[in-house]
Protein backbone atom coordinates (compact mmCIF):
# COMPACT_ATOMS: atom_id res chain seq x y z
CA UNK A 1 304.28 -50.35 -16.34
CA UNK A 2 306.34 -53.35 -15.19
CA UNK A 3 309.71 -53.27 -14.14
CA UNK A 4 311.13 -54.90 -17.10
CA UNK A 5 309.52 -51.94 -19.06
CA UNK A 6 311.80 -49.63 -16.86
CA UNK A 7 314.61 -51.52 -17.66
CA UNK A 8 314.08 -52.05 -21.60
CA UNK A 9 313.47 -47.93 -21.26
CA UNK A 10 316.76 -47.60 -19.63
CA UNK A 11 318.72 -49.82 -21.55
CA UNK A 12 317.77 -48.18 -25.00
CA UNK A 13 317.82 -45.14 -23.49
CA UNK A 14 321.77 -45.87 -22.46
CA UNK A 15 322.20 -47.25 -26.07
CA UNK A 16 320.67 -44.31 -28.03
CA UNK A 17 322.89 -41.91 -26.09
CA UNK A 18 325.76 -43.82 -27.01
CA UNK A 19 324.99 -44.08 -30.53
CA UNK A 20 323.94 -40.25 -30.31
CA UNK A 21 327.44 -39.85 -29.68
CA UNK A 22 329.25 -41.46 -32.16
CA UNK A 23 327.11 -40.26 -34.37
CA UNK A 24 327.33 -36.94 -34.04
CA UNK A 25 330.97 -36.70 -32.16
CA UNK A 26 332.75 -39.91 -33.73
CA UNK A 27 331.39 -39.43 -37.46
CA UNK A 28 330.35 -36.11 -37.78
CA UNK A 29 330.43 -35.79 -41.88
CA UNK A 30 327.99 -34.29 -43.62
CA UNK A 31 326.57 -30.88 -42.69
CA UNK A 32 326.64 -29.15 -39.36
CA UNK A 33 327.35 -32.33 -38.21
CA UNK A 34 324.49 -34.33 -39.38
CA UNK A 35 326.50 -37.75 -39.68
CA UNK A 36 325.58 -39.14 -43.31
CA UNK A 37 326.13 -42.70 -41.83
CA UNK A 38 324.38 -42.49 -38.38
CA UNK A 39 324.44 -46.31 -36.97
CA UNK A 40 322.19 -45.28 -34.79
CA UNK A 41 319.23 -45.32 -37.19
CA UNK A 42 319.54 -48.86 -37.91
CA UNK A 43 319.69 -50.02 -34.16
CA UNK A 44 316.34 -47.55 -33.44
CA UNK A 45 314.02 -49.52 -36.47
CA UNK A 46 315.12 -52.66 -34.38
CA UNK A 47 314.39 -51.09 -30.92
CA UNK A 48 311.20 -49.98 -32.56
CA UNK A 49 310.23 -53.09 -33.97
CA UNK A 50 310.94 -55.32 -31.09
CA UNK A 51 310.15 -53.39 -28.41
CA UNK A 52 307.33 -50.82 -29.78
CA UNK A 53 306.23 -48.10 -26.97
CA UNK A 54 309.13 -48.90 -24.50
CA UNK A 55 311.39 -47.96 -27.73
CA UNK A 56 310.22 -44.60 -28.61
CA UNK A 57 310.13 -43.83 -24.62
CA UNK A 58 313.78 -45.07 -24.49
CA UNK A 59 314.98 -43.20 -27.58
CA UNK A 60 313.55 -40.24 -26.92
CA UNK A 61 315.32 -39.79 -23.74
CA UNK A 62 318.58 -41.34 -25.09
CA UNK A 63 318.34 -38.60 -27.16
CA UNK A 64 318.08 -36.06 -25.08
CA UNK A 65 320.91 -37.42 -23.02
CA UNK A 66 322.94 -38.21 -25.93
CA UNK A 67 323.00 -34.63 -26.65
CA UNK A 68 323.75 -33.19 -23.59
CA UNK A 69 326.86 -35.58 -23.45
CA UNK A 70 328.06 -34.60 -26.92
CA UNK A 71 327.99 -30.93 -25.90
CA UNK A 72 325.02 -30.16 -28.88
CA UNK A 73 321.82 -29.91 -26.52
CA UNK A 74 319.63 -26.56 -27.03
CA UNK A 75 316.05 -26.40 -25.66
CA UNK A 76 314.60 -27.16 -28.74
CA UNK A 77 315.74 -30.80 -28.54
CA UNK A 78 313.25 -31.31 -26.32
CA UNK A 79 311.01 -31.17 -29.47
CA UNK A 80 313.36 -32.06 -32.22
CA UNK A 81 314.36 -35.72 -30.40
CA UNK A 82 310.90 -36.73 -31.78
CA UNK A 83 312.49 -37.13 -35.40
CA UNK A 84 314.14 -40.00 -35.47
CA UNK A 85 311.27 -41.33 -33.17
CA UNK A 86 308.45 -40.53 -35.55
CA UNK A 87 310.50 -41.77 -38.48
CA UNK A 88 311.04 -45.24 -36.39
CA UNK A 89 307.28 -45.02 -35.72
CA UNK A 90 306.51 -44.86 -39.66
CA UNK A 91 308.47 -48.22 -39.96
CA UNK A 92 306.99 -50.12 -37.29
CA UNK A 93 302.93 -48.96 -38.29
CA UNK A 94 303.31 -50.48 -41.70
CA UNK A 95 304.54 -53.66 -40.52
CA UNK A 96 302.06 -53.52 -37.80
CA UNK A 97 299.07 -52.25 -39.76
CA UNK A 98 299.48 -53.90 -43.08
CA UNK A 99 298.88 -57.40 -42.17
CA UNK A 100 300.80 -59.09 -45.26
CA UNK A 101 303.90 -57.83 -43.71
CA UNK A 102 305.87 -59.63 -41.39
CA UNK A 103 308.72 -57.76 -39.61
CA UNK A 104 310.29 -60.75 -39.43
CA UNK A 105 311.59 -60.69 -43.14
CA UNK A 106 310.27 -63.72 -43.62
CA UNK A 107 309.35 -63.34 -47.86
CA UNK A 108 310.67 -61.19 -50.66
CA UNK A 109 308.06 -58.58 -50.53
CA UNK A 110 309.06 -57.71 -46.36
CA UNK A 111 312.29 -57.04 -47.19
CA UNK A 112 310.63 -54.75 -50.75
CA UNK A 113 308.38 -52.98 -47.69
CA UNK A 114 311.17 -52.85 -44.58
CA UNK A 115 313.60 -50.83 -47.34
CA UNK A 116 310.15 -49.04 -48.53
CA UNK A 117 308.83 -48.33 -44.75
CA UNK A 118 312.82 -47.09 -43.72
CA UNK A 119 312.29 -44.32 -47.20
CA UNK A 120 309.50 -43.47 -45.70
CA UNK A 121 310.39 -43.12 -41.99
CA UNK A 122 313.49 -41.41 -43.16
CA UNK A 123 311.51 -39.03 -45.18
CA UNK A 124 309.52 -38.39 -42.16
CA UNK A 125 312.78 -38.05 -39.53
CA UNK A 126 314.78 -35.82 -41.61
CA UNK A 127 312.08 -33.53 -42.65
CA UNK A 128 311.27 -32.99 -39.01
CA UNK A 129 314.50 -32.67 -37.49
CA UNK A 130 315.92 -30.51 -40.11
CA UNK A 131 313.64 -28.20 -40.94
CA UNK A 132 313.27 -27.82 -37.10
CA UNK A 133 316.47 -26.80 -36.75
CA UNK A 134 316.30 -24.67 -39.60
CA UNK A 135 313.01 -23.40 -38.47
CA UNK A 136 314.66 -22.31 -34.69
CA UNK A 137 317.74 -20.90 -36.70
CA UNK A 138 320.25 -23.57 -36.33
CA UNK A 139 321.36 -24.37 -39.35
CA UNK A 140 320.95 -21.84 -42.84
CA UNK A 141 318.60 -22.07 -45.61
CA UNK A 142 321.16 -23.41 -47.98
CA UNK A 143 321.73 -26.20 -45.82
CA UNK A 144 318.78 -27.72 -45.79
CA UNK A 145 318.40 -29.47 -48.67
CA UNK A 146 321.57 -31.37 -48.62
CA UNK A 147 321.26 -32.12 -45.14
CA UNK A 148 318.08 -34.08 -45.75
CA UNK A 149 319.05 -35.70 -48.71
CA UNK A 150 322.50 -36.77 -46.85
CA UNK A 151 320.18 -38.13 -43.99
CA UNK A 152 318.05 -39.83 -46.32
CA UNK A 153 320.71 -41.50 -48.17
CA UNK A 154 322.87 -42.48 -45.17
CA UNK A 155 320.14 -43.58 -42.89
CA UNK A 156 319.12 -45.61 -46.19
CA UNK A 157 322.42 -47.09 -46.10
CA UNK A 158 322.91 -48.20 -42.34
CA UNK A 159 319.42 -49.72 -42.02
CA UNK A 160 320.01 -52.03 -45.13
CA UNK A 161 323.54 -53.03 -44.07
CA UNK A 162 322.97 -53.21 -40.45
CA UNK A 163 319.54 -53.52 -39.39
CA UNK A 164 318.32 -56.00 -42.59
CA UNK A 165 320.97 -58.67 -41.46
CA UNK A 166 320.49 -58.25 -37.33
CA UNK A 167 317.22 -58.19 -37.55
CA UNK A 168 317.12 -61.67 -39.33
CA UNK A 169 320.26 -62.80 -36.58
CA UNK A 170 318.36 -61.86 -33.63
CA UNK A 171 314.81 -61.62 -34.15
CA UNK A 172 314.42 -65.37 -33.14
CA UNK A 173 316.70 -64.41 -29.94
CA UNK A 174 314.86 -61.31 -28.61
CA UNK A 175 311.41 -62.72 -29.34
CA UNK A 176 312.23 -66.40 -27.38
CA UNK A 177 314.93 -64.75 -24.53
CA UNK A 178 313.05 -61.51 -23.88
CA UNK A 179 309.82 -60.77 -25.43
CA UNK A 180 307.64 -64.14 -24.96
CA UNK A 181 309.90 -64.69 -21.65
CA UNK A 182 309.10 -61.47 -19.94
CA UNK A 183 305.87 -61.31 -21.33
CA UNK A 184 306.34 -57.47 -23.19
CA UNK A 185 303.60 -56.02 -24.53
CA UNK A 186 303.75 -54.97 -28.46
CA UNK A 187 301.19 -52.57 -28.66
């Protein structure tokens, strides 16, 4: 690892517990709070997109740390931090393994696949995460259900409003200031 891969580890990981936060302590609606528009989502696709293994390193432990600040950490976040990473992870392979696509959102059918891709990693986050915590005990059988479907629909809603339009905005910025700069490795 280089040192700018401990810092772009750091930095996310410093972000993600700070988006953790508000989140789950600033807008905690939905169930148990499970925020129903958690800006966080949004700003992980980017991490993930731009910044690929350094990302999921960095969000898992802003995770972590994000809920031991917010007071909701249990021993089975060790495991259930993975969620959001895998469903970031589903995002990222398509544009990475389907070589029409371009990240970028450079023609119609990117932005079709990027909203696709974020259904999908959604699909894949909430899934894991809640019936994890439902698994361990955490949250009730009843509460399942609409605690996925408010995850689905909200993390739906914060990657089309916030990550669509920054990741057109800064894109061009990351890739020319950091990644072709520094020399980071997309793999």
């Amino acid at each position: 690892m280089k040192k700018l891969d401990f810092i772009l580890i750091g930095v996310i990981a410093g972000l993600t517990a700070v988006l953790d936060y508000i989140g789950v302590i600033g807008l905690p609606t939905g169930v148990f709070s499970i925020s129903t528009l958690y800006i966080g989502g949004a700003f992980y696709t980017l991490f993930g997109l731009w910044f690929r293994k350094d990302a999921y390193i960095g969000m898992y432990l802003g995770l972590l740390l994000g809920a031991v600040i917010s007071g909701t950490f249990t021993p089975y976040a060790f495991l259930l931090a993975w969620g959001n990473v895998l469903g970031v992870l589903v995002v990222v392979a398509g544009f990475k393994y389907i070589k029409a696509l371009d990240y970028r959102l450079v023609k119609y059918y990117d932005y079709i696949a990027f909203v696709l891709l974020v259904f999908l990693g959604q699909i894949v986050s909430s899934n894991y995460t809640i019936r994890g915590l439902n698994f361990f005990g955490l949250i009730p059988d009843v509460a399942v259900v609409p605690s996925i479907t408010s995850w689905i629909i909200g993390g739906m809603i914060v990657n089309i409003v916030i990550a669509i339009p920054l990741l057109k905005i800064l894109t061009p910025i990351v890739e020319s200031k950091i990644l072709k700069k520094y020399d980071v490795d997309k793999k």
